[in-house]
C-alpha atoms as a PDB file:
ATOM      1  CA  UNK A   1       0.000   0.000   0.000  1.00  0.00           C
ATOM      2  CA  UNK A   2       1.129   3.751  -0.760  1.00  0.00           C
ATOM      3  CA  UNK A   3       1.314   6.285   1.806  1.00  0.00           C
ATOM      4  CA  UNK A   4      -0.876   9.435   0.502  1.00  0.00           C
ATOM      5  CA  UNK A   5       1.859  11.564   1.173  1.00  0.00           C
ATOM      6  CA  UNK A   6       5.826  11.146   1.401  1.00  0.00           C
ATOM      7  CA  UNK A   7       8.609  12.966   2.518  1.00  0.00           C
ATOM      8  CA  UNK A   8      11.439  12.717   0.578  1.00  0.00           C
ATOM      9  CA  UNK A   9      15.175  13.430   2.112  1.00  0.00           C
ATOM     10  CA  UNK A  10      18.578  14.330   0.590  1.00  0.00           C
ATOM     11  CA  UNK A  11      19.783  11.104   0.081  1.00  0.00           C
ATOM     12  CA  UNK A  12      15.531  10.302  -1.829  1.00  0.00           C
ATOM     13  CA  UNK A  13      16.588  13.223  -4.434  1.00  0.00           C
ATOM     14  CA  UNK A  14      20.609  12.435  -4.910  1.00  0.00           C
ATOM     15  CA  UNK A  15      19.766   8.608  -5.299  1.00  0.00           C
ATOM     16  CA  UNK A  16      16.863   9.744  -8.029  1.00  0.00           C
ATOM     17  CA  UNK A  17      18.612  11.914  -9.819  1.00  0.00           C
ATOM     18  CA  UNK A  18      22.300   9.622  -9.732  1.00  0.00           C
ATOM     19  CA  UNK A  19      21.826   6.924 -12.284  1.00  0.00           C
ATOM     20  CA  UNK A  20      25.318   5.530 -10.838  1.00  0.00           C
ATOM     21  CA  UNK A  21      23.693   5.352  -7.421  1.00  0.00           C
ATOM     22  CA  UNK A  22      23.056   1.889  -6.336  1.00  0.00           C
ATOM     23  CA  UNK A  23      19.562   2.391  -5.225  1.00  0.00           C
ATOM     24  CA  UNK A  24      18.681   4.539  -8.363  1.00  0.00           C
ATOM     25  CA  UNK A  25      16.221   2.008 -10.002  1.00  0.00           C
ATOM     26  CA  UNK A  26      14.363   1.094  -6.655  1.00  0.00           C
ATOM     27  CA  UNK A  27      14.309   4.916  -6.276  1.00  0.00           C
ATOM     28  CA  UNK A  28      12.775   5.909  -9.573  1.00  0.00           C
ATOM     29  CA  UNK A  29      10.180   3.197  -9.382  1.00  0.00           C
ATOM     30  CA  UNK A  30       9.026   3.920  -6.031  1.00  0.00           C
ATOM     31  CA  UNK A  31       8.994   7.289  -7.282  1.00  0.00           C
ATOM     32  CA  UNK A  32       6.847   6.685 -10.858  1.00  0.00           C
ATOM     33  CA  UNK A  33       4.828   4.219  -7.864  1.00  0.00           C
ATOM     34  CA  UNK A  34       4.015   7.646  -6.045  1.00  0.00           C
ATOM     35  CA  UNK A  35       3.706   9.730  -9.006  1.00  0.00           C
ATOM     36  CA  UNK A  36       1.154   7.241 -10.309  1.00  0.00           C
ATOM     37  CA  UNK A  37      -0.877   7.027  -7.222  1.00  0.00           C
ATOM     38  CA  UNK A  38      -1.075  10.858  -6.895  1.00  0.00           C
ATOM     39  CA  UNK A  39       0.706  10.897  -3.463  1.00  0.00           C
ATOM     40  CA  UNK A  40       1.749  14.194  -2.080  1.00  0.00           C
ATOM     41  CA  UNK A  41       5.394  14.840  -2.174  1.00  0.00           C
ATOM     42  CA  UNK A  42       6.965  16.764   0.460  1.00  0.00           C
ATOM     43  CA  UNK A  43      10.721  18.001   0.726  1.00  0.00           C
ATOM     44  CA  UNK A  44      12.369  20.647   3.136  1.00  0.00           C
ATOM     45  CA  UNK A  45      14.125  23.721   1.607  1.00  0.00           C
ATOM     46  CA  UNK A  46      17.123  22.269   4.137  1.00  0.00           C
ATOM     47  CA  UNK A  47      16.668  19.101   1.760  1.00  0.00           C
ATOM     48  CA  UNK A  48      17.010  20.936  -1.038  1.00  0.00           C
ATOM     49  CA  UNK A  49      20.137  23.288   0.340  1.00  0.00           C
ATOM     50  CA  UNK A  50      21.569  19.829   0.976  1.00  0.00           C
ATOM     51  CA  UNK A  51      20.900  19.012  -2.632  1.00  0.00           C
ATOM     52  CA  UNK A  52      21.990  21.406  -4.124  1.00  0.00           C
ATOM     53  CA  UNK A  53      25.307  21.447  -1.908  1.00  0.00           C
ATOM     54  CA  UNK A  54      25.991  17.652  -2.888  1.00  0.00           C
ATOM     55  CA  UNK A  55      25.403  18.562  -6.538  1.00  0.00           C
ATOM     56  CA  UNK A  56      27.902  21.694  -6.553  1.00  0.00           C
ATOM     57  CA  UNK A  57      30.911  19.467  -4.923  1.00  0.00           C
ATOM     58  CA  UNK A  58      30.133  17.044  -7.562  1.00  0.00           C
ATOM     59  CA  UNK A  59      30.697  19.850 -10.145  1.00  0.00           C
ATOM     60  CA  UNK A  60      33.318  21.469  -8.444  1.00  0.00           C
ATOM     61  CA  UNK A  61      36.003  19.807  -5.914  1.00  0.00           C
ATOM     62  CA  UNK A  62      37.734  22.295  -4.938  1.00  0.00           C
ATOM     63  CA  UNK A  63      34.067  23.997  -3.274  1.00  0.00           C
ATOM     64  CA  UNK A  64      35.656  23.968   0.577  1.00  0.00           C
ATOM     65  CA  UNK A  65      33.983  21.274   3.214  1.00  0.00           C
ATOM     66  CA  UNK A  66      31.628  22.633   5.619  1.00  0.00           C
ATOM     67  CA  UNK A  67      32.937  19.860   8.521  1.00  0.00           C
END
């Protein structure tokens, strides 16, 4: 059974959008699952600063470590 509504965390959006990532196809097909069902789809804008961090030390090394 689907949940009506999910919340999705950093690790949800890098491992969906990261064909390389080992869970990618579970991922995307719980995700089309969802998507199909009409289930609400909540994220953070934290989640998504976390995103969007990941994606730019992807792109660029050399982007200094926060820890």
């Amino acid at each position: 059974m689907i949940s009506r509504s999910v919340f999705i965390d950093t690790w949800g959006w890098i491992a969906l959008g990261h064909r390389s990532d080992p869970r990618h196809t579970e991922v995307s097909q719980f995700y089309q699952t969802l998507r199909t069902n009409n289930a609400l789809i909540y994220t953070s804008d934290y989640v998504l600063d976390e995103v969007v961090t990941l994606l730019f030390r992807r792109i660029n090394p050399r982007y200094p470590s926060l820890t």
